[in-house]
PDB file of N, CA and C in Angstrom:
ATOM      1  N   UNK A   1      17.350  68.810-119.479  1.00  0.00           N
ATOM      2  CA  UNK A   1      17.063  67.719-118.576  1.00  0.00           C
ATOM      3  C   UNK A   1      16.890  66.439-119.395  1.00  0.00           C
ATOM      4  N   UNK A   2      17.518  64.925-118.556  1.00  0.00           N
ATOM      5  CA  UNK A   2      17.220  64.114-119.590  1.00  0.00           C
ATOM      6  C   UNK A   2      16.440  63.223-118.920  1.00  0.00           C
ATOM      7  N   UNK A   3      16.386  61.848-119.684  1.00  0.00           N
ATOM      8  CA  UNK A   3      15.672  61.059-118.852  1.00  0.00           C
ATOM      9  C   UNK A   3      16.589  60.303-117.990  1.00  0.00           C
ATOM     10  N   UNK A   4      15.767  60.203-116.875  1.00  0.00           N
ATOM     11  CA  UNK A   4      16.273  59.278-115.408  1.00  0.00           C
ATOM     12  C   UNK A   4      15.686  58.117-115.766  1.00  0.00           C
ATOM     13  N   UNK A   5      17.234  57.110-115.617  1.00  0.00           N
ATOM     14  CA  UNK A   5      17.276  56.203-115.488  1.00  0.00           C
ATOM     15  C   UNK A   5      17.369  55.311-114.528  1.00  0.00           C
ATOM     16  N   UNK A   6      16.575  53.840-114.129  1.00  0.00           N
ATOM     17  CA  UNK A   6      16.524  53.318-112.812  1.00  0.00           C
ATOM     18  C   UNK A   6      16.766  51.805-113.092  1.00  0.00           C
ATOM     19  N   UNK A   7      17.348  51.069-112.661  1.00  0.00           N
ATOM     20  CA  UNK A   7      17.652  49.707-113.183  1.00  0.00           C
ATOM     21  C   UNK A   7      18.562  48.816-111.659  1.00  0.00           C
ATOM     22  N   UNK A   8      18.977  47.927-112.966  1.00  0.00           N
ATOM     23  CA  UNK A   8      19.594  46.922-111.423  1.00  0.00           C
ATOM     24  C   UNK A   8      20.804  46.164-112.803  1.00  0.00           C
ATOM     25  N   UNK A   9      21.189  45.375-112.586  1.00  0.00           N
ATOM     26  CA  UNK A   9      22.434  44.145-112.533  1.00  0.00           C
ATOM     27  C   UNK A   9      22.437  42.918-112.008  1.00  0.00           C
ATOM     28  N   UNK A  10      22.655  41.973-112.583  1.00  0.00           N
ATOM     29  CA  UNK A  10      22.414  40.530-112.042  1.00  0.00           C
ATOM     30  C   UNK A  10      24.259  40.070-112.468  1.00  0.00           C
ATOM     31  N   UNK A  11      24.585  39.733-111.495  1.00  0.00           N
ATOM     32  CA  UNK A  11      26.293  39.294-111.870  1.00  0.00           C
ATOM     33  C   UNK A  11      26.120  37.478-112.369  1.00  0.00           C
ATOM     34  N   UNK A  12      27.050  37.013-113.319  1.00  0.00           N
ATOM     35  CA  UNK A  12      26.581  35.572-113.910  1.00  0.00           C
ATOM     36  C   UNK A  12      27.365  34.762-112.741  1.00  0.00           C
ATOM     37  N   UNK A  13      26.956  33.812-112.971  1.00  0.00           N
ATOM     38  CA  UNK A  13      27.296  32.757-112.214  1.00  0.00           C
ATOM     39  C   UNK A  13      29.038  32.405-112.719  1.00  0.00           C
ATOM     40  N   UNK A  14      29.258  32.699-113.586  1.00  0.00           N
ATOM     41  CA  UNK A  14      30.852  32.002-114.363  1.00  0.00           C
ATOM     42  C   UNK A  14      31.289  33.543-113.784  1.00  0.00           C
ATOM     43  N   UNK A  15      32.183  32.619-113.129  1.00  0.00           N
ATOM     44  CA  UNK A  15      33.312  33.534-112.185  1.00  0.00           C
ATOM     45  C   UNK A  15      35.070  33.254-112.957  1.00  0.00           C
ATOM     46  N   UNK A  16      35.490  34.699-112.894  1.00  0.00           N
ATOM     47  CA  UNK A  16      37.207  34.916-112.950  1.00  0.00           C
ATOM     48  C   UNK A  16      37.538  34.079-112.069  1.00  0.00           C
ATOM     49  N   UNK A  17      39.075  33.928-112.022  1.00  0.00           N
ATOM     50  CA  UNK A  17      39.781  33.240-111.234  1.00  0.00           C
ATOM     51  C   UNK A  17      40.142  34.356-109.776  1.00  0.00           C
ATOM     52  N   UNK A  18      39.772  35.657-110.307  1.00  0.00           N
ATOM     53  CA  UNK A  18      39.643  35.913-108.474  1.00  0.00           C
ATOM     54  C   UNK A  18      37.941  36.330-107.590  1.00  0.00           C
ATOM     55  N   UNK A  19      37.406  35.611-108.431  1.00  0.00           N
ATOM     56  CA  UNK A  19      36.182  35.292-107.932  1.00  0.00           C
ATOM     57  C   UNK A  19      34.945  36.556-108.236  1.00  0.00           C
ATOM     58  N   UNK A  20      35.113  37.228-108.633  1.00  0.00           N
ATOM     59  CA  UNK A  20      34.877  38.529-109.256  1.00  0.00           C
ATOM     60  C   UNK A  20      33.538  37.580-110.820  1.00  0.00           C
ATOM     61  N   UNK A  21      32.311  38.364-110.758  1.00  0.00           N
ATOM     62  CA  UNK A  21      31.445  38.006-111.815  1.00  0.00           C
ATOM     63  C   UNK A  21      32.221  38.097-113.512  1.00  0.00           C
ATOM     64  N   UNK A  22      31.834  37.594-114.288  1.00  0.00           N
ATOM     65  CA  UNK A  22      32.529  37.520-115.527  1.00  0.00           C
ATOM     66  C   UNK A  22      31.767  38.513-116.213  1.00  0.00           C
ATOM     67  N   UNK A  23      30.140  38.774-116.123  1.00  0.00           N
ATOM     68  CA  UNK A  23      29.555  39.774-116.667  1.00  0.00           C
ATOM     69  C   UNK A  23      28.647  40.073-115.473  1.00  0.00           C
ATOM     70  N   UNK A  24      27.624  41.074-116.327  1.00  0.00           N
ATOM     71  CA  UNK A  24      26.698  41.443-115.555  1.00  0.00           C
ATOM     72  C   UNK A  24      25.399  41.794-116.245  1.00  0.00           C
ATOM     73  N   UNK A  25      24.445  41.428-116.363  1.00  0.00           N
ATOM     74  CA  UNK A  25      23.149  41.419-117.057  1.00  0.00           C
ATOM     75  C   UNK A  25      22.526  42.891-116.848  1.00  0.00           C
ATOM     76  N   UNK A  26      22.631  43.693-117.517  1.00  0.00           N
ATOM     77  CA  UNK A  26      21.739  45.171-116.673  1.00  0.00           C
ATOM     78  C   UNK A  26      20.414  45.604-117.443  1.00  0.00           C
ATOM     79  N   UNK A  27      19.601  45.717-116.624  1.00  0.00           N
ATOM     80  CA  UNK A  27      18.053  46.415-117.201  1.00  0.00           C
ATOM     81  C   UNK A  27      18.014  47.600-116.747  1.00  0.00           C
ATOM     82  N   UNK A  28      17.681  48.876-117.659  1.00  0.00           N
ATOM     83  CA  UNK A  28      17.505  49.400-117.326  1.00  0.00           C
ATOM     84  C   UNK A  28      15.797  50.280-117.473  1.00  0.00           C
ATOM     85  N   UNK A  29      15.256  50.754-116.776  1.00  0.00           N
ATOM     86  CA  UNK A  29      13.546  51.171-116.720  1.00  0.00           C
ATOM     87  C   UNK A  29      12.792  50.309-117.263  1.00  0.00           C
ATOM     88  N   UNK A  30      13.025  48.679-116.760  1.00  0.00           N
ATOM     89  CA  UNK A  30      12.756  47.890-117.061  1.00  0.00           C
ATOM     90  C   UNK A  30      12.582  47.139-118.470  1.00  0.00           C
ATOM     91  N   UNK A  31      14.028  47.261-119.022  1.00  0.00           N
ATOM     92  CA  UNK A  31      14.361  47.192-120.374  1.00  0.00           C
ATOM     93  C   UNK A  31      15.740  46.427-120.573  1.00  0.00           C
ATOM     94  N   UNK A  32      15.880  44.610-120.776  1.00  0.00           N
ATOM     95  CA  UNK A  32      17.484  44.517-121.395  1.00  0.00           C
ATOM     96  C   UNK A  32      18.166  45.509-121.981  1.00  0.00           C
ATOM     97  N   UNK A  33      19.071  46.034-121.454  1.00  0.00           N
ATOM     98  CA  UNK A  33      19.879  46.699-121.862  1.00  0.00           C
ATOM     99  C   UNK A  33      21.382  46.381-122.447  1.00  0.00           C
ATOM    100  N   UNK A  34      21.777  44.979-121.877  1.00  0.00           N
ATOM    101  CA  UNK A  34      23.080  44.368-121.993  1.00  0.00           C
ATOM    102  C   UNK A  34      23.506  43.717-121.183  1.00  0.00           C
ATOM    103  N   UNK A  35      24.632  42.809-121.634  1.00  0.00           N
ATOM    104  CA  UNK A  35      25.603  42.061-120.598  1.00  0.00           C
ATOM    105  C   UNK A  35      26.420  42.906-120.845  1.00  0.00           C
ATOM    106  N   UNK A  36      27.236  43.443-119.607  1.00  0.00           N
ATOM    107  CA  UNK A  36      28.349  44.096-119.572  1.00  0.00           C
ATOM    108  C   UNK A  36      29.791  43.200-118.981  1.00  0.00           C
ATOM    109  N   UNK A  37      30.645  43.636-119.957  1.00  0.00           N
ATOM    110  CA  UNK A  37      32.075  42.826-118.955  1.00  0.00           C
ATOM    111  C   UNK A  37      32.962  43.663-119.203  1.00  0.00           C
ATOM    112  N   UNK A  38      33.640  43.512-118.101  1.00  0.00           N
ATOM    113  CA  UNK A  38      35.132  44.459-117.865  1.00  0.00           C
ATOM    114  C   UNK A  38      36.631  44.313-118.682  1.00  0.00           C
ATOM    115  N   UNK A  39      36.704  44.749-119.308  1.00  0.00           N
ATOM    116  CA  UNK A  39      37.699  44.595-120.595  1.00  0.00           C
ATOM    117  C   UNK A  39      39.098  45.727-119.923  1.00  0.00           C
ATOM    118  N   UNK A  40      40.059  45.409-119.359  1.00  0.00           N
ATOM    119  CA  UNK A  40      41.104  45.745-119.093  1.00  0.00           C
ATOM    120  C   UNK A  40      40.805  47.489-118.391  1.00  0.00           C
ATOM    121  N   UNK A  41      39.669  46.931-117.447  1.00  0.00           N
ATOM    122  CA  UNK A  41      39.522  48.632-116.777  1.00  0.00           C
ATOM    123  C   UNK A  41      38.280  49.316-117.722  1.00  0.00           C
ATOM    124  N   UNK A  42      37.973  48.705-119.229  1.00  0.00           N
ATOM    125  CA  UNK A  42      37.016  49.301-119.400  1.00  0.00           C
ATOM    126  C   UNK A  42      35.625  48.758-119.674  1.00  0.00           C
ATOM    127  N   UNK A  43      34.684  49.399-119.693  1.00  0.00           N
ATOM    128  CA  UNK A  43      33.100  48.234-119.897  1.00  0.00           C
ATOM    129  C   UNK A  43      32.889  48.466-121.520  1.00  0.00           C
ATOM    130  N   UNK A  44      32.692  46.927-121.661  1.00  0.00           N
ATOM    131  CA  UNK A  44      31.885  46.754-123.224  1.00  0.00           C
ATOM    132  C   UNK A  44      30.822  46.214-122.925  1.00  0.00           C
ATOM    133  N   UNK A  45      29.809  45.957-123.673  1.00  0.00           N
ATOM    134  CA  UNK A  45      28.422  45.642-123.918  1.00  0.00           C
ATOM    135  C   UNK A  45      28.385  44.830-124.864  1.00  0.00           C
ATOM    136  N   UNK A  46      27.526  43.788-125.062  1.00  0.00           N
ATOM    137  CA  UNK A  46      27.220  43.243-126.334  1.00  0.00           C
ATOM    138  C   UNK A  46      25.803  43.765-126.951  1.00  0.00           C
ATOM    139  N   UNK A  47      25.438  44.420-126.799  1.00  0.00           N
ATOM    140  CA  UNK A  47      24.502  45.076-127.543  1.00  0.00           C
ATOM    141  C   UNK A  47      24.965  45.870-127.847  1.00  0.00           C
ATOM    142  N   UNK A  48      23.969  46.649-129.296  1.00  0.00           N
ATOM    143  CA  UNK A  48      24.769  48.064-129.993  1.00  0.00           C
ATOM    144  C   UNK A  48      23.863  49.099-129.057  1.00  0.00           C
ATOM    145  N   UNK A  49      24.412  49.587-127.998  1.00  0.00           N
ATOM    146  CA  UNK A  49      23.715  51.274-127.382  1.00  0.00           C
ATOM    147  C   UNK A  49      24.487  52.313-127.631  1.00  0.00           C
ATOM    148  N   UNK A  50      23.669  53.317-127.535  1.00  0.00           N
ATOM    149  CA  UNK A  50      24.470  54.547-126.958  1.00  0.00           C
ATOM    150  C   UNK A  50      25.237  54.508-126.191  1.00  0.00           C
ATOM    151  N   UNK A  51      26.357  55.406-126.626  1.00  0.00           N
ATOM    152  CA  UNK A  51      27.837  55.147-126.318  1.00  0.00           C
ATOM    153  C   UNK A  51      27.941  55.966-124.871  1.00  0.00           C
ATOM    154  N   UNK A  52      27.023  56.960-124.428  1.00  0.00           N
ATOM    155  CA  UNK A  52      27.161  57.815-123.767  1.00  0.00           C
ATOM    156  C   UNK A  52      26.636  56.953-122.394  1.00  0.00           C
ATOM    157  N   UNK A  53      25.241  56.125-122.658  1.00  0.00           N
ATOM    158  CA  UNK A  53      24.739  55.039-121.920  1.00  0.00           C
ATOM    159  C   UNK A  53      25.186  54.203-121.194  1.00  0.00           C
ATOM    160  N   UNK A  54      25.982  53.868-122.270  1.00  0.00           N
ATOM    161  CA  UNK A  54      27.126  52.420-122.314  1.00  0.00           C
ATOM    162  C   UNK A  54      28.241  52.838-121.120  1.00  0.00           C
ATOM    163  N   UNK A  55      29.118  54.345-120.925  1.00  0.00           N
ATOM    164  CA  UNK A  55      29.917  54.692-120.245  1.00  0.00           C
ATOM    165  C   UNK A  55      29.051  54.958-118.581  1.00  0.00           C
ATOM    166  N   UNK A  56      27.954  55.558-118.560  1.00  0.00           N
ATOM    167  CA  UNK A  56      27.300  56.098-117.283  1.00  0.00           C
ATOM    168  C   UNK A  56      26.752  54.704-116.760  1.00  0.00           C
ATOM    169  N   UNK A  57      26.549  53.805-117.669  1.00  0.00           N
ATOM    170  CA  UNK A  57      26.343  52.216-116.599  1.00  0.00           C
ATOM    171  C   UNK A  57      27.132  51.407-116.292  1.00  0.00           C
ATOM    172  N   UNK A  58      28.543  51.674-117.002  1.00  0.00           N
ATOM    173  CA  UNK A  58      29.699  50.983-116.870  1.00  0.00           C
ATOM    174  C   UNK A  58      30.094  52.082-115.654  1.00  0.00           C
ATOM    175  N   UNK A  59      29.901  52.956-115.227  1.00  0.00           N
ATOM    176  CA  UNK A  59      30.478  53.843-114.162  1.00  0.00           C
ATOM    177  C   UNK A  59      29.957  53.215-112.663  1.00  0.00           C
ATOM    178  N   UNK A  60      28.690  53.519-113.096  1.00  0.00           N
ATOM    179  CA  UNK A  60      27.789  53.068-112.622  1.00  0.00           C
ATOM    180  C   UNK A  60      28.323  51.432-111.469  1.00  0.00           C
ATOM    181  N   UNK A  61      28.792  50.420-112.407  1.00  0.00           N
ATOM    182  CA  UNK A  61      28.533  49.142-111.966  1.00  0.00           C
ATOM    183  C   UNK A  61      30.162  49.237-111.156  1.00  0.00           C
ATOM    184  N   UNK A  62      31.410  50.065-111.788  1.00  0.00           N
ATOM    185  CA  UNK A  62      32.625  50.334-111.368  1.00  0.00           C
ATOM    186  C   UNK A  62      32.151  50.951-109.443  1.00  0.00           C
ATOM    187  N   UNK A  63      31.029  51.859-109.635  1.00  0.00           N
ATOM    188  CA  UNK A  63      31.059  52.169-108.236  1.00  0.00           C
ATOM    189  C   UNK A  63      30.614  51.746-107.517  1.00  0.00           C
ATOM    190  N   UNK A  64      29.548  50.479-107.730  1.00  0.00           N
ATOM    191  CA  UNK A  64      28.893  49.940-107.036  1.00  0.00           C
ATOM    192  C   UNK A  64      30.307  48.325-106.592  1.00  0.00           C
ATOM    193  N   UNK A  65      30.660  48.016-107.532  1.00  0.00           N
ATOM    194  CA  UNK A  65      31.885  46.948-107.329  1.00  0.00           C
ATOM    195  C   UNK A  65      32.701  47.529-106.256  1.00  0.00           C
ATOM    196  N   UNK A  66      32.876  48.790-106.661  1.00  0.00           N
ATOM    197  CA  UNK A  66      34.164  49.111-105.349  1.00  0.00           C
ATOM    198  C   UNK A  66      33.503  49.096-103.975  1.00  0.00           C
ATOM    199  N   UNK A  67      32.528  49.645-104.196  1.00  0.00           N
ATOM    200  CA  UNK A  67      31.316  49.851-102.651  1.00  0.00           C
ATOM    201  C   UNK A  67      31.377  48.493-101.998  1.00  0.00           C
ATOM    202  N   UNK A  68      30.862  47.456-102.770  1.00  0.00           N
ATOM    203  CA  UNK A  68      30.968  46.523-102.429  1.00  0.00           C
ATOM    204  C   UNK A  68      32.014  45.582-101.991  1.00  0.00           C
ATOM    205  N   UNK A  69      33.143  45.551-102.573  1.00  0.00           N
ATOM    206  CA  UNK A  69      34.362  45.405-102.188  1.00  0.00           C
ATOM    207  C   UNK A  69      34.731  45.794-100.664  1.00  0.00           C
ATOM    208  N   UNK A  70      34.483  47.124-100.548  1.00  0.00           N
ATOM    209  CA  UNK A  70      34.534  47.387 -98.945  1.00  0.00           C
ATOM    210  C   UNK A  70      34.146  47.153 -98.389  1.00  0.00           C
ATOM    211  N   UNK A  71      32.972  47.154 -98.909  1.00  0.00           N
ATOM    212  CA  UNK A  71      32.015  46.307 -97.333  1.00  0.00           C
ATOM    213  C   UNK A  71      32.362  44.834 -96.736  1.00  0.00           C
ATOM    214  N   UNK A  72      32.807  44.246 -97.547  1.00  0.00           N
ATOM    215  CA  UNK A  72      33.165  42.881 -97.425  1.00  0.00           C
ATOM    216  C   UNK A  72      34.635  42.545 -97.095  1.00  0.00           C
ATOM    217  N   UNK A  73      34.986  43.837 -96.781  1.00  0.00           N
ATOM    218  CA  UNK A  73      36.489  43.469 -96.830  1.00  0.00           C
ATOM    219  C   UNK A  73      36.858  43.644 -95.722  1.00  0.00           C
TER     220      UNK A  73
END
């Protein structure tokens, strides 16, 4: 069993040209964790984390984008 993680995302104000956030600020258990941005389908971080981290919050923000996408669409 590992530890559960609980957090959120703040999308930046500097927007792509299809209106889509440029990064995304994520804390997680109330901890900076990184800006994340979407690099050709995949998430990088500018902080050095765990790589395993790094993929389950980049999943993470991929499913919540698409969720959101629908709803609005």
């Amino acid at each position: 069993m590992g530890i559960a993680y609980a957090g959120w995302a703040e999308p930046s104000k500097e927007r792509h040209e299809d209106g889509l956030p440029k990064s995304y600020a994520v804390v997680l258990n109330g901890t900076f964790f990184g800006n994340f941005f979407c690099d050709r389908g995949k998430w990088i971080i500018d902080q050095h984390r765990p790589y395993g981290l790094v993929l389950a919050a980049g999943e993470r923000l991929s499913e919540w984008l698409i969720s959101a996408m629908r709803a609005f669409a």
